[in-house]
PDB file of N, CA and C in Angstrom:
ATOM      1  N   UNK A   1       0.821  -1.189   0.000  1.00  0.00           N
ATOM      2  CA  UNK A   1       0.000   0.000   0.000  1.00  0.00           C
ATOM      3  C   UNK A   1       0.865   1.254   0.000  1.00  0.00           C
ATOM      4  N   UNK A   2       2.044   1.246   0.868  1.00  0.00           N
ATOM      5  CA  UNK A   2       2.823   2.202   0.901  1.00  0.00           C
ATOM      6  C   UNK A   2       3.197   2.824  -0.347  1.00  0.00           C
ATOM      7  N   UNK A   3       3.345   1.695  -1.514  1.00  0.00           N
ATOM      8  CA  UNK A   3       4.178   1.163  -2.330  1.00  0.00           C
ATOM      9  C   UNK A   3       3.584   2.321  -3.529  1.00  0.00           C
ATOM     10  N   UNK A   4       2.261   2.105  -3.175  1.00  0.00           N
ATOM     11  CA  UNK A   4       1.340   2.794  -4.310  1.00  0.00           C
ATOM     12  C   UNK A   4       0.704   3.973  -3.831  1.00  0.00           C
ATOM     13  N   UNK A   5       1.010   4.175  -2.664  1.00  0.00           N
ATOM     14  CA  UNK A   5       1.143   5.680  -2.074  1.00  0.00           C
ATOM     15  C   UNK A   5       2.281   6.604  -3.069  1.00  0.00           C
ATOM     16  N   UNK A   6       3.423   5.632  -2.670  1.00  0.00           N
ATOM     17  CA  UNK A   6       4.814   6.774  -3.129  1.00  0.00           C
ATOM     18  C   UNK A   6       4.442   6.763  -4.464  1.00  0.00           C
ATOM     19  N   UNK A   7       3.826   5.892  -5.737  1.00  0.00           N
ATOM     20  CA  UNK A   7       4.195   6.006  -7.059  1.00  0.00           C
ATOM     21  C   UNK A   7       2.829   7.324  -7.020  1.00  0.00           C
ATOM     22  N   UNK A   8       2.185   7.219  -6.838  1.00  0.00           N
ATOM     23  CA  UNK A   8       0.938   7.661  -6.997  1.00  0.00           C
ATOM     24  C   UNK A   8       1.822   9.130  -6.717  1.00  0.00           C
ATOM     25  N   UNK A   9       2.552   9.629  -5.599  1.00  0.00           N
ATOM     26  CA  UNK A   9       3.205  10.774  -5.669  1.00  0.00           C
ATOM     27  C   UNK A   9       3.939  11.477  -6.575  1.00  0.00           C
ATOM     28  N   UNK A  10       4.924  10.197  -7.074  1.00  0.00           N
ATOM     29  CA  UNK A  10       6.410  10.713  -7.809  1.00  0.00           C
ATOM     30  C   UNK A  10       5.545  10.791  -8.885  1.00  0.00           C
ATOM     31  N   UNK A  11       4.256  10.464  -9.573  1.00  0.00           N
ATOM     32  CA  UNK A  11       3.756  10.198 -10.543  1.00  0.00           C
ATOM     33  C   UNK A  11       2.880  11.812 -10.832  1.00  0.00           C
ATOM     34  N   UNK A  12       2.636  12.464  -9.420  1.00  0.00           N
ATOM     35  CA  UNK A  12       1.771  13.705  -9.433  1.00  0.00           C
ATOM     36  C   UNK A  12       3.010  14.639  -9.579  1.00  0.00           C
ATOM     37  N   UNK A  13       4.619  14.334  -8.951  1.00  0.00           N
ATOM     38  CA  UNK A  13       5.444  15.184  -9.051  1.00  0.00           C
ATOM     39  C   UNK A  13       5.770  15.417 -10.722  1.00  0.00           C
ATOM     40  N   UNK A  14       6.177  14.722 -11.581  1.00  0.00           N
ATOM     41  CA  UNK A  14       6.632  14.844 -12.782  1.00  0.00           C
ATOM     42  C   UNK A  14       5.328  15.416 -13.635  1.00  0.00           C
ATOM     43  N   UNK A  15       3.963  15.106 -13.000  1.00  0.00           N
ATOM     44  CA  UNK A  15       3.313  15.404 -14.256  1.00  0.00           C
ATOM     45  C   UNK A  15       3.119  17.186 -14.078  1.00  0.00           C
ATOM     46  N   UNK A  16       3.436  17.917 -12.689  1.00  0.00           N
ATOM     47  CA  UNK A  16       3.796  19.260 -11.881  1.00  0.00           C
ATOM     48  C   UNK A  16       5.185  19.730 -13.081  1.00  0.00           C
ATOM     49  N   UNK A  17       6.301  19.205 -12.547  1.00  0.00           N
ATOM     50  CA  UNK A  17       7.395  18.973 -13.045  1.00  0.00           C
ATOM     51  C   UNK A  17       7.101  19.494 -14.987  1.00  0.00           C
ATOM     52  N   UNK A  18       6.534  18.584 -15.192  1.00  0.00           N
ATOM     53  CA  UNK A  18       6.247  18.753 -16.865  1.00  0.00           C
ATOM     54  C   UNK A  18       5.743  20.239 -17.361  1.00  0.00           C
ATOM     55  N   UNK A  19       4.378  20.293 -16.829  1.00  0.00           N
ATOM     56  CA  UNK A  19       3.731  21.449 -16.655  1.00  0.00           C
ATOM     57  C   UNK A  19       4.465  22.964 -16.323  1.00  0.00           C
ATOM     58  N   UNK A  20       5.388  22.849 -15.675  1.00  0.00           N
ATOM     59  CA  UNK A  20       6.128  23.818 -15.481  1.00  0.00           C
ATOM     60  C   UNK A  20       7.247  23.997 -15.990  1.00  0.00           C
ATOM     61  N   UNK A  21       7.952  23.001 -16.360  1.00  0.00           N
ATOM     62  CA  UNK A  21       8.457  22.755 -17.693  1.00  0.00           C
ATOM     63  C   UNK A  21       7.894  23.703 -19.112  1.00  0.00           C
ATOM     64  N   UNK A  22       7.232  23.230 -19.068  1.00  0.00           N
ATOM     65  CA  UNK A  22       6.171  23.693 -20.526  1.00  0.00           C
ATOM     66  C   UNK A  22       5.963  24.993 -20.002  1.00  0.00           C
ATOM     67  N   UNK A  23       5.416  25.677 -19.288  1.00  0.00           N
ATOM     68  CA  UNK A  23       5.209  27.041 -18.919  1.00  0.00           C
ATOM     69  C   UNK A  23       6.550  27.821 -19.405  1.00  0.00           C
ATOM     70  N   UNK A  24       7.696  27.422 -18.403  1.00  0.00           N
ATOM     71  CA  UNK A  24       9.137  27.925 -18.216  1.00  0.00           C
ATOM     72  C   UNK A  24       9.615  28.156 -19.828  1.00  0.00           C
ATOM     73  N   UNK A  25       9.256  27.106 -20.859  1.00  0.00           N
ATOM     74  CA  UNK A  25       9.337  27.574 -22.100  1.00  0.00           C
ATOM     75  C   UNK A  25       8.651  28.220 -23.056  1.00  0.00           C
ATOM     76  N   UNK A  26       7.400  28.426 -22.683  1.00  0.00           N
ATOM     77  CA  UNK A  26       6.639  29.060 -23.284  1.00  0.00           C
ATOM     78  C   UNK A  26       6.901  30.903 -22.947  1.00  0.00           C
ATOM     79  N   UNK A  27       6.915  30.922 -21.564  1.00  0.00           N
ATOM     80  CA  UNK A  27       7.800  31.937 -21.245  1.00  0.00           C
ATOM     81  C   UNK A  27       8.917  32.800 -21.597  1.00  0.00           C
ATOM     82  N   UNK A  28       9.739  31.485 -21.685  1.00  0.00           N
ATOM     83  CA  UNK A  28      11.354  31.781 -22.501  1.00  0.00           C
ATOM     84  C   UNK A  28      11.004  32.568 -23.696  1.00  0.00           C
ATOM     85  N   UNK A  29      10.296  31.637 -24.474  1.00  0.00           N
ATOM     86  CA  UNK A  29       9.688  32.591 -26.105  1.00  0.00           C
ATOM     87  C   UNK A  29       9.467  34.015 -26.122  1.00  0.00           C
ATOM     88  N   UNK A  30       8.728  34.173 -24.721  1.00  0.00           N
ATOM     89  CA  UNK A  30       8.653  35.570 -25.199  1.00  0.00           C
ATOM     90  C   UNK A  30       7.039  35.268 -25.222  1.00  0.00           C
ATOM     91  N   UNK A  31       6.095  34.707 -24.674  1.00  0.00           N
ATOM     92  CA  UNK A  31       5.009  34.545 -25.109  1.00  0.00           C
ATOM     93  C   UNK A  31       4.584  34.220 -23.343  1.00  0.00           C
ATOM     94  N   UNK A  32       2.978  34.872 -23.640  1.00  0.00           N
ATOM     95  CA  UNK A  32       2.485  34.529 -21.987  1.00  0.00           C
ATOM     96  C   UNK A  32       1.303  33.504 -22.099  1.00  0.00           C
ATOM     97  N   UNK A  33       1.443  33.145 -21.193  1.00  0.00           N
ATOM     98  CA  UNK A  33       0.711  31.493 -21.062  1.00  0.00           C
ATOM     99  C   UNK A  33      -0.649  31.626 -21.570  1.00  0.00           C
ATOM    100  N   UNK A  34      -1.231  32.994 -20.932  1.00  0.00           N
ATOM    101  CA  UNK A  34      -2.643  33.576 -21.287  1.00  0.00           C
ATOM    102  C   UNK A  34      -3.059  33.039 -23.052  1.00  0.00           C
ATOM    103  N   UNK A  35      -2.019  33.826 -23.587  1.00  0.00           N
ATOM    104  CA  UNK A  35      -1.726  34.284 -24.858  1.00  0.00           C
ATOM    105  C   UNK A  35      -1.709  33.407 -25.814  1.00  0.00           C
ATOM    106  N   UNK A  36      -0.651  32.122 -25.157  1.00  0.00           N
ATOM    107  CA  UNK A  36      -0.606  30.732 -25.631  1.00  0.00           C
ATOM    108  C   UNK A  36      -1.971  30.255 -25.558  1.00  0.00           C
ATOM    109  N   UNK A  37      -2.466  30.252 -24.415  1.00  0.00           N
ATOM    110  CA  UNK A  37      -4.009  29.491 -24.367  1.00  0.00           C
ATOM    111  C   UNK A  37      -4.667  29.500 -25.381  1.00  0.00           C
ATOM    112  N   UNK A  38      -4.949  30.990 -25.421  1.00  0.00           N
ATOM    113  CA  UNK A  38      -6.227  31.911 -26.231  1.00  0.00           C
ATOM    114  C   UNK A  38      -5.499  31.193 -28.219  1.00  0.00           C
ATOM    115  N   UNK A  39      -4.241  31.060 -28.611  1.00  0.00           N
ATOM    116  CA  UNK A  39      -3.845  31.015 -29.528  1.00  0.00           C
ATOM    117  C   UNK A  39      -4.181  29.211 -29.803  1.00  0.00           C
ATOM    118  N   UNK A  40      -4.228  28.415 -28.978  1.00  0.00           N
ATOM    119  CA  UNK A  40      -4.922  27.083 -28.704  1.00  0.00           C
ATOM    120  C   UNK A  40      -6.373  27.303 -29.562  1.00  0.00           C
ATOM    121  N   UNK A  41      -7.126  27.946 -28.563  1.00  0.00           N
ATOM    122  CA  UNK A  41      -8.395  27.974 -28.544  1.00  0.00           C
ATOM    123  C   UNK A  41      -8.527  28.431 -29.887  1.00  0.00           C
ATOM    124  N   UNK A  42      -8.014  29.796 -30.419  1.00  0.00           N
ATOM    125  CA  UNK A  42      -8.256  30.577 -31.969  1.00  0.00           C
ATOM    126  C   UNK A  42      -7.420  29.486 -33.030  1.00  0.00           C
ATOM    127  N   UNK A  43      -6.657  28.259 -32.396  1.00  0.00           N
ATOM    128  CA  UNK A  43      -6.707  27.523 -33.659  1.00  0.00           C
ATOM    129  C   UNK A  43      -7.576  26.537 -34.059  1.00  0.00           C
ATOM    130  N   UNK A  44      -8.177  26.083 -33.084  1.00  0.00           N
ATOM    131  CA  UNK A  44      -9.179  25.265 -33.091  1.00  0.00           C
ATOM    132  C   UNK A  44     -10.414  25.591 -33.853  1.00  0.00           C
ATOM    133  N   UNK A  45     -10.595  27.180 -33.553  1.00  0.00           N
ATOM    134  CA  UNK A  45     -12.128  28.205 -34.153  1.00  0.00           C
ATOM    135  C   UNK A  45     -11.711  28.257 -35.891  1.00  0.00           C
ATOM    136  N   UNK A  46      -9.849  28.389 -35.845  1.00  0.00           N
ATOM    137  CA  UNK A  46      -9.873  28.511 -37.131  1.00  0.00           C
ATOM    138  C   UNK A  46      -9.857  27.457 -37.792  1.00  0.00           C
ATOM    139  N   UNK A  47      -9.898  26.626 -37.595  1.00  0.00           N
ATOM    140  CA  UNK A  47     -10.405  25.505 -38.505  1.00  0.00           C
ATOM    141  C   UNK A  47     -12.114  24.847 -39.212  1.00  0.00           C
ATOM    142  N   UNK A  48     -12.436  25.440 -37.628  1.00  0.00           N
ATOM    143  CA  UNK A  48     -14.679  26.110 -38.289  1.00  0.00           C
ATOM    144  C   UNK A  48     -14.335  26.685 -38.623  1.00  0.00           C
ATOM    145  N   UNK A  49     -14.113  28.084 -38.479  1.00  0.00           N
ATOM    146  CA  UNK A  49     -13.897  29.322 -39.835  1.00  0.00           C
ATOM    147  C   UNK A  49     -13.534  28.715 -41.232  1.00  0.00           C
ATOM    148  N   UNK A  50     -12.499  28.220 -41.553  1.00  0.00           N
ATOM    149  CA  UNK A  50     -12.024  27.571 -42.647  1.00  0.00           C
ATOM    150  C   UNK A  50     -13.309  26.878 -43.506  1.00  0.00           C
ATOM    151  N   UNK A  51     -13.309  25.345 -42.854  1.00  0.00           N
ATOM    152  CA  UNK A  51     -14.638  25.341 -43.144  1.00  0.00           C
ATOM    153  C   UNK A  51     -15.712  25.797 -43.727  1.00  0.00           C
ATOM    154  N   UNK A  52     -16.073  26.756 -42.667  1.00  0.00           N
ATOM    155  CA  UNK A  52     -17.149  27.575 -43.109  1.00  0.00           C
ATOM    156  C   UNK A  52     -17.180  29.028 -43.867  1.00  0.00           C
ATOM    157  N   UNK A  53     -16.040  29.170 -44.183  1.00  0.00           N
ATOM    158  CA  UNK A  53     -15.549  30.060 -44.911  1.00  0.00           C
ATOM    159  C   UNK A  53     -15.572  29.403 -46.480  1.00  0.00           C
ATOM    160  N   UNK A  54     -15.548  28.031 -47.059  1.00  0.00           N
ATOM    161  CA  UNK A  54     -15.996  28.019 -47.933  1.00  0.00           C
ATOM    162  C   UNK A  54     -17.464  27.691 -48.456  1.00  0.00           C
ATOM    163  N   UNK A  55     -18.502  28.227 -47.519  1.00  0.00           N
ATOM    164  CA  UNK A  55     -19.667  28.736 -47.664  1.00  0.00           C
ATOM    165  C   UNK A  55     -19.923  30.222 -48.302  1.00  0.00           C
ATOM    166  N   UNK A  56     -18.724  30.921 -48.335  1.00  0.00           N
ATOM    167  CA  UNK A  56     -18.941  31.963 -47.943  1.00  0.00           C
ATOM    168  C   UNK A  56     -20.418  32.845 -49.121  1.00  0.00           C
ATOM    169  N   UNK A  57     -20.269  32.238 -50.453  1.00  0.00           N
ATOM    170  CA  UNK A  57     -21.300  32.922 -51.253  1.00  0.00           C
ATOM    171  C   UNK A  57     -22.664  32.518 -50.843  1.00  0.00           C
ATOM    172  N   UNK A  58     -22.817  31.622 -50.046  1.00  0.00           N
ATOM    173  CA  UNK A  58     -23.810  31.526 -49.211  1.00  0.00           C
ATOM    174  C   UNK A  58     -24.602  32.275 -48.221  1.00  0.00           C
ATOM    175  N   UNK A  59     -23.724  32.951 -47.668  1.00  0.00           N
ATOM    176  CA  UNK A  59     -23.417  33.070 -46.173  1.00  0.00           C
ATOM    177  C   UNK A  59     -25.010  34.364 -46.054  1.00  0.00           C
ATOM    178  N   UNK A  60     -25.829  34.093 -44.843  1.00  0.00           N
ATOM    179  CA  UNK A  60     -26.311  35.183 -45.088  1.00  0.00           C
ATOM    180  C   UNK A  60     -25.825  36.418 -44.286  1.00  0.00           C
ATOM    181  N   UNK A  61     -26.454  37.593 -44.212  1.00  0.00           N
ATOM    182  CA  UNK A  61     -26.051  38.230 -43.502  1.00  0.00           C
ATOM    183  C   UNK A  61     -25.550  38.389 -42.498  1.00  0.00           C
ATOM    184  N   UNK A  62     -26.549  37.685 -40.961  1.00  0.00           N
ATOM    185  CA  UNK A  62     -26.253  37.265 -40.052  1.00  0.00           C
ATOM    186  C   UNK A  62     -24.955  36.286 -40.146  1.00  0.00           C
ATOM    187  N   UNK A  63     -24.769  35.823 -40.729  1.00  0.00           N
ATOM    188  CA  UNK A  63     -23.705  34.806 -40.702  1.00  0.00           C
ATOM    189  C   UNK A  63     -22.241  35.307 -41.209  1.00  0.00           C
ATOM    190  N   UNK A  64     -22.718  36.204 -41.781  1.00  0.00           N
ATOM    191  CA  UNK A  64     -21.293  36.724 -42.096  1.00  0.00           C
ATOM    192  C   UNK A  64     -20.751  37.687 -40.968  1.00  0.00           C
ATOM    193  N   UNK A  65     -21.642  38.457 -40.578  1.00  0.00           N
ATOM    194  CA  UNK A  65     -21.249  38.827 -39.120  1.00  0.00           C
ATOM    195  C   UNK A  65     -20.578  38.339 -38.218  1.00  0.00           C
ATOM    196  N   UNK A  66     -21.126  37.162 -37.571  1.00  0.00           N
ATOM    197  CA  UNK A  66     -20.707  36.063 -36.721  1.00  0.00           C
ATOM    198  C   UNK A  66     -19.252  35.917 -37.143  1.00  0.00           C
ATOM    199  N   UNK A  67     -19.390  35.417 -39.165  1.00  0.00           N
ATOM    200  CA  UNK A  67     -18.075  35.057 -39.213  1.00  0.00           C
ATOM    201  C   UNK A  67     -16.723  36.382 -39.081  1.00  0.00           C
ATOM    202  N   UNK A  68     -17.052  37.721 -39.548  1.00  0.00           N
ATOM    203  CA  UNK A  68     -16.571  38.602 -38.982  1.00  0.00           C
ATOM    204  C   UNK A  68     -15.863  38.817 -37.789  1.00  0.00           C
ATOM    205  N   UNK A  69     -17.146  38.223 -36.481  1.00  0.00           N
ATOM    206  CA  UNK A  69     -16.353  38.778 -35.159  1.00  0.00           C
ATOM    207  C   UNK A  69     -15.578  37.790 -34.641  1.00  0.00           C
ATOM    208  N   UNK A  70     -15.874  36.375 -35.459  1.00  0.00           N
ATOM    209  CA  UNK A  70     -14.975  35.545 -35.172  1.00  0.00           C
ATOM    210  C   UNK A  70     -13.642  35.317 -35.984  1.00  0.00           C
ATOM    211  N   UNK A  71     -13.561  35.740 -36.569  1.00  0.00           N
ATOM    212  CA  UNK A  71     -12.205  35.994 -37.291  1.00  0.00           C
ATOM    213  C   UNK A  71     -11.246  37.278 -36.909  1.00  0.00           C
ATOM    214  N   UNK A  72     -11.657  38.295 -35.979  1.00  0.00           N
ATOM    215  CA  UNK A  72     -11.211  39.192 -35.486  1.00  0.00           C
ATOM    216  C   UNK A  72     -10.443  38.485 -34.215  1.00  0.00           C
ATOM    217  N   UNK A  73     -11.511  37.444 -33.784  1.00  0.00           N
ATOM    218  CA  UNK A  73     -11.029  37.187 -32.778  1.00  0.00           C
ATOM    219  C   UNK A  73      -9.698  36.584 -32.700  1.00  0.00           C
ATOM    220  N   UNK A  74      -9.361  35.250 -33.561  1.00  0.00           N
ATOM    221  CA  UNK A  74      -8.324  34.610 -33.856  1.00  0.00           C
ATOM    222  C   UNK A  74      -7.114  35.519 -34.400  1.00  0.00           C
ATOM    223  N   UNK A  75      -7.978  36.445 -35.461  1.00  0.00           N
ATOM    224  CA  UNK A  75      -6.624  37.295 -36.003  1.00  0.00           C
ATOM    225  C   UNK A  75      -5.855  37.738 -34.661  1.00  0.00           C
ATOM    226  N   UNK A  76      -6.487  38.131 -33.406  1.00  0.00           N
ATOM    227  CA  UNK A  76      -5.819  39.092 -32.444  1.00  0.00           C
ATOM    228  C   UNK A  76      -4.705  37.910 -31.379  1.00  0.00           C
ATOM    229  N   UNK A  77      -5.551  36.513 -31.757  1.00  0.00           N
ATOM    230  CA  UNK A  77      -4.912  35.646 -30.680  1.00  0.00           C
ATOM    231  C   UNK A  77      -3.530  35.206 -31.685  1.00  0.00           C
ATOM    232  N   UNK A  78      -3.946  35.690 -33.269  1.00  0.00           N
ATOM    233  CA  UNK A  78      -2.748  34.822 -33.863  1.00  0.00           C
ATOM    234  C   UNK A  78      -1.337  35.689 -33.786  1.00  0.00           C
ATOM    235  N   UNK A  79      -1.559  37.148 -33.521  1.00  0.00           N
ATOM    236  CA  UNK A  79      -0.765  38.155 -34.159  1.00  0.00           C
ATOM    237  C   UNK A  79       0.103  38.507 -32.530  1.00  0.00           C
ATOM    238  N   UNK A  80      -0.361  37.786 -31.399  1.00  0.00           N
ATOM    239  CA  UNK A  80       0.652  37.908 -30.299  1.00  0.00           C
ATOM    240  C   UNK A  80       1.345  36.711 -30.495  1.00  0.00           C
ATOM    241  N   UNK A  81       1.559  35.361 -30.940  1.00  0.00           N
ATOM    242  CA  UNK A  81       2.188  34.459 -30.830  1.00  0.00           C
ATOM    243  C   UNK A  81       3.005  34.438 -32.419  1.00  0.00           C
ATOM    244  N   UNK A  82       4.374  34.490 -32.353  1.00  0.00           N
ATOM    245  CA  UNK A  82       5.214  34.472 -33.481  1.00  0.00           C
ATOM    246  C   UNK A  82       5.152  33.543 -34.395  1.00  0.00           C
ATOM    247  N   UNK A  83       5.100  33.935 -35.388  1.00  0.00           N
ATOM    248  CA  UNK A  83       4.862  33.068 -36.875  1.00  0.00           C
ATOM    249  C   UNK A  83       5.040  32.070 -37.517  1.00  0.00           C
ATOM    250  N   UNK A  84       6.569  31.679 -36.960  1.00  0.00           N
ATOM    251  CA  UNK A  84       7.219  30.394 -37.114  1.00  0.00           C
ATOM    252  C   UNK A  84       6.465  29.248 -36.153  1.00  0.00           C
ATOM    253  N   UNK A  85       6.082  29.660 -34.943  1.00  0.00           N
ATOM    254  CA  UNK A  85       4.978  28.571 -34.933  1.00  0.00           C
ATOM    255  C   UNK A  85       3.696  27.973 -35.197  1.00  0.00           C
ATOM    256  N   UNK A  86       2.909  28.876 -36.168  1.00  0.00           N
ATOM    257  CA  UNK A  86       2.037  28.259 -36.826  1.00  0.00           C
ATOM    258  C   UNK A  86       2.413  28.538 -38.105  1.00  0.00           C
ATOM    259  N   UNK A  87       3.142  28.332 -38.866  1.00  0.00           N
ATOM    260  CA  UNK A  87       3.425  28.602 -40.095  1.00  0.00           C
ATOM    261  C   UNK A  87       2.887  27.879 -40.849  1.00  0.00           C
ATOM    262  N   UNK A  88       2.587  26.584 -40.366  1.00  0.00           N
ATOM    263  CA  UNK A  88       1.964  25.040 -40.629  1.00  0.00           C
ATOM    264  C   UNK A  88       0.275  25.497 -41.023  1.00  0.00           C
ATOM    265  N   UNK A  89      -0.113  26.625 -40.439  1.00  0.00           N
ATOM    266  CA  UNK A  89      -1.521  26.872 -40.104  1.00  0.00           C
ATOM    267  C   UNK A  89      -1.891  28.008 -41.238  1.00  0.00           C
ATOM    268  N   UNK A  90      -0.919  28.774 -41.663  1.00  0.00           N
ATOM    269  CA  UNK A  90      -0.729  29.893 -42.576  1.00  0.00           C
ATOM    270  C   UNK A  90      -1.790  29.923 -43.803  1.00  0.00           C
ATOM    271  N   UNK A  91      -1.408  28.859 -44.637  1.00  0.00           N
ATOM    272  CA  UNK A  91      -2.828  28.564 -45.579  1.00  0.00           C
ATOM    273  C   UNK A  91      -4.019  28.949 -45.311  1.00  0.00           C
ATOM    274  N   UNK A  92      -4.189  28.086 -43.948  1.00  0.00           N
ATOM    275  CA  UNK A  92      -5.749  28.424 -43.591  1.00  0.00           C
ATOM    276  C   UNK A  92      -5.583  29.636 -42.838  1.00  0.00           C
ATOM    277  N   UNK A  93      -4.825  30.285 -42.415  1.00  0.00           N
ATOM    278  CA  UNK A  93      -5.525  31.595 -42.339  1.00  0.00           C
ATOM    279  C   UNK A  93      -5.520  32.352 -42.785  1.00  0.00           C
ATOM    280  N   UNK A  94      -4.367  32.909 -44.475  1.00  0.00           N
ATOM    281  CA  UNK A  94      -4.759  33.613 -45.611  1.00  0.00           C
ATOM    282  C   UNK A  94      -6.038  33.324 -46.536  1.00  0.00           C
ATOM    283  N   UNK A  95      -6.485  32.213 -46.124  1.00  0.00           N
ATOM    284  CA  UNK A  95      -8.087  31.756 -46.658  1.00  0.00           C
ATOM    285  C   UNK A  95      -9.010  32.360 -45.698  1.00  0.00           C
ATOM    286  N   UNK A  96      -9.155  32.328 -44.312  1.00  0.00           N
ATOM    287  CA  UNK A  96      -9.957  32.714 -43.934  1.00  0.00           C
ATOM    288  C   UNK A  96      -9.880  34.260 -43.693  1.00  0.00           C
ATOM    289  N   UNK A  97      -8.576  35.536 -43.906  1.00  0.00           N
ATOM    290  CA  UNK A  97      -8.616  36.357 -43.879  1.00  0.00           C
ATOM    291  C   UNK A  97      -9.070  37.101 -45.168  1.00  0.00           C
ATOM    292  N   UNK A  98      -8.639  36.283 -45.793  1.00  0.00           N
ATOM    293  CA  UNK A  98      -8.895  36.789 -47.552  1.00  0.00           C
ATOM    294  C   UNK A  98     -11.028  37.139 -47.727  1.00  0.00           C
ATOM    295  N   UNK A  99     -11.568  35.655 -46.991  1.00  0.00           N
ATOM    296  CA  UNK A  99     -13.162  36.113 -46.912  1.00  0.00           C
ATOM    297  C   UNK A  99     -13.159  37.139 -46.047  1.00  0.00           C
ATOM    298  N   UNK A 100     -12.175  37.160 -45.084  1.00  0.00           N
ATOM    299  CA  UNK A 100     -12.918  38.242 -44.244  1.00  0.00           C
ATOM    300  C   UNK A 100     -12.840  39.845 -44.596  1.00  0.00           C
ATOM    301  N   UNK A 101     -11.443  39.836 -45.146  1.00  0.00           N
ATOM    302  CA  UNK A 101     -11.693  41.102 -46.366  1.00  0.00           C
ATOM    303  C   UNK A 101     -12.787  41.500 -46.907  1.00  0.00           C
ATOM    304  N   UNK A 102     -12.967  40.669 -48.198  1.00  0.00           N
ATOM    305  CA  UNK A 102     -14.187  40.423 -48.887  1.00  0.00           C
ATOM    306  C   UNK A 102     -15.236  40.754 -48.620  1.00  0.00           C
ATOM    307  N   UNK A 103     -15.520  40.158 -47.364  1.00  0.00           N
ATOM    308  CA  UNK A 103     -16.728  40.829 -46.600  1.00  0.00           C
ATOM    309  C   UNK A 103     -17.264  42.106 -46.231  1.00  0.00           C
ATOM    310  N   UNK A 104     -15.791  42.315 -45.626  1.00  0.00           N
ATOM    311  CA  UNK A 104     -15.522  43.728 -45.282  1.00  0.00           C
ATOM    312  C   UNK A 104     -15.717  44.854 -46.264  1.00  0.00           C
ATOM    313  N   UNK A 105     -15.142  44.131 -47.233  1.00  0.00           N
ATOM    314  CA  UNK A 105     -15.378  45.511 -48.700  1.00  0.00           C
ATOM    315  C   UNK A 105     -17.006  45.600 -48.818  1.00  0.00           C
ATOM    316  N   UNK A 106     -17.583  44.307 -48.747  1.00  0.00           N
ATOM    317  CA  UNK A 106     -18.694  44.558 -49.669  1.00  0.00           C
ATOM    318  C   UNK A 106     -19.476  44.917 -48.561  1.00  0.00           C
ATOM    319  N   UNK A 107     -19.516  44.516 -47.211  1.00  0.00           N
ATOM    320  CA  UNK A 107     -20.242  45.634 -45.990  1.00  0.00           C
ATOM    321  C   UNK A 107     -19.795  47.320 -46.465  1.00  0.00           C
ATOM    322  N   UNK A 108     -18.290  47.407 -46.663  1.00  0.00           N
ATOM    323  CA  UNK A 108     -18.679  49.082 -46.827  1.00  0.00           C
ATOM    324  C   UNK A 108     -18.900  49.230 -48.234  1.00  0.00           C
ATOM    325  N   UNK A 109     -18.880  48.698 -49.202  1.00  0.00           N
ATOM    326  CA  UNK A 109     -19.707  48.963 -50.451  1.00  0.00           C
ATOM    327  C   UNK A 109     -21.166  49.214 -49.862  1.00  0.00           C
ATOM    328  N   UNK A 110     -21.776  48.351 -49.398  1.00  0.00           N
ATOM    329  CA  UNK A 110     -22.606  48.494 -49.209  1.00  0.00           C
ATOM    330  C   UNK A 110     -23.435  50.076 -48.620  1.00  0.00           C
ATOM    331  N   UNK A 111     -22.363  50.324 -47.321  1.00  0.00           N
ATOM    332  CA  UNK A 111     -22.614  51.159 -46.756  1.00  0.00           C
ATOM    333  C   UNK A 111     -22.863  52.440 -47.071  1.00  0.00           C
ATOM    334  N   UNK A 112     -21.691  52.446 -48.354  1.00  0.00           N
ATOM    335  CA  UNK A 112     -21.297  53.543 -49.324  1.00  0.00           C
ATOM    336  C   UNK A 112     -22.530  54.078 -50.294  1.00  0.00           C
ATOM    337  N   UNK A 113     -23.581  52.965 -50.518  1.00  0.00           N
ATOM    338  CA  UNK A 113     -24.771  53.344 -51.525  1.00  0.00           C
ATOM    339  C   UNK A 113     -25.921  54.255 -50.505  1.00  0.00           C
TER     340      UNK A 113
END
């Protein structure tokens, strides 16, 4: 019992150990953990965006909105974390910025009449 007391410990120490590990370098970068998170989360969204970004001549109004404030969002989580690490991701997000342009023009075209 003892036995599986101590592993059960050394087993909570390293996975501590790891974790702070991983922080301590994320740190090093030049990048804050917050920042890292949020850049997690906005890659995950950008891959629905993607997706649903080739709806886009579809899209109705409402929906292009949505896709709007959600592409603002990622742009802001992508543009604190340096480039070389999602570079892998780059494609899809000159695709999904390129609609969001697009959009953008033809909202202020619009606006403009």
């Amino acid at each position: 019992m003892e036995a599986f007391i101590v592993v059960i410990l050394v087993l909570i120490f390293i996975i501590f150990s790891l974790i702070a590990f991983a922080v301590m370098q994320i740190q090093m970068a030049g990048i804050e953990v917050k920042d890292f998170w949020s850049f997690i989360k906005a890659n995950e969204n950008l891959d629905k965006l993607y997706v649903f970004s080739k709806k886009y001549n579809r899209m109705s109004p409402q929906e292009k909105i949505i896709f709007l404030s959600e592409t603002e969002k990622i742009s802001d989580a992508f543009e604190k974390i340096p480039s070389m690490i999602w570079e892998d991701e780059y494609p899809k997000y000159r695709d999904v910025m390129d609609i969001y342009r697009d959009i953008k023009l033809d909202r202020w075209k619009q606006s403009r009449k």
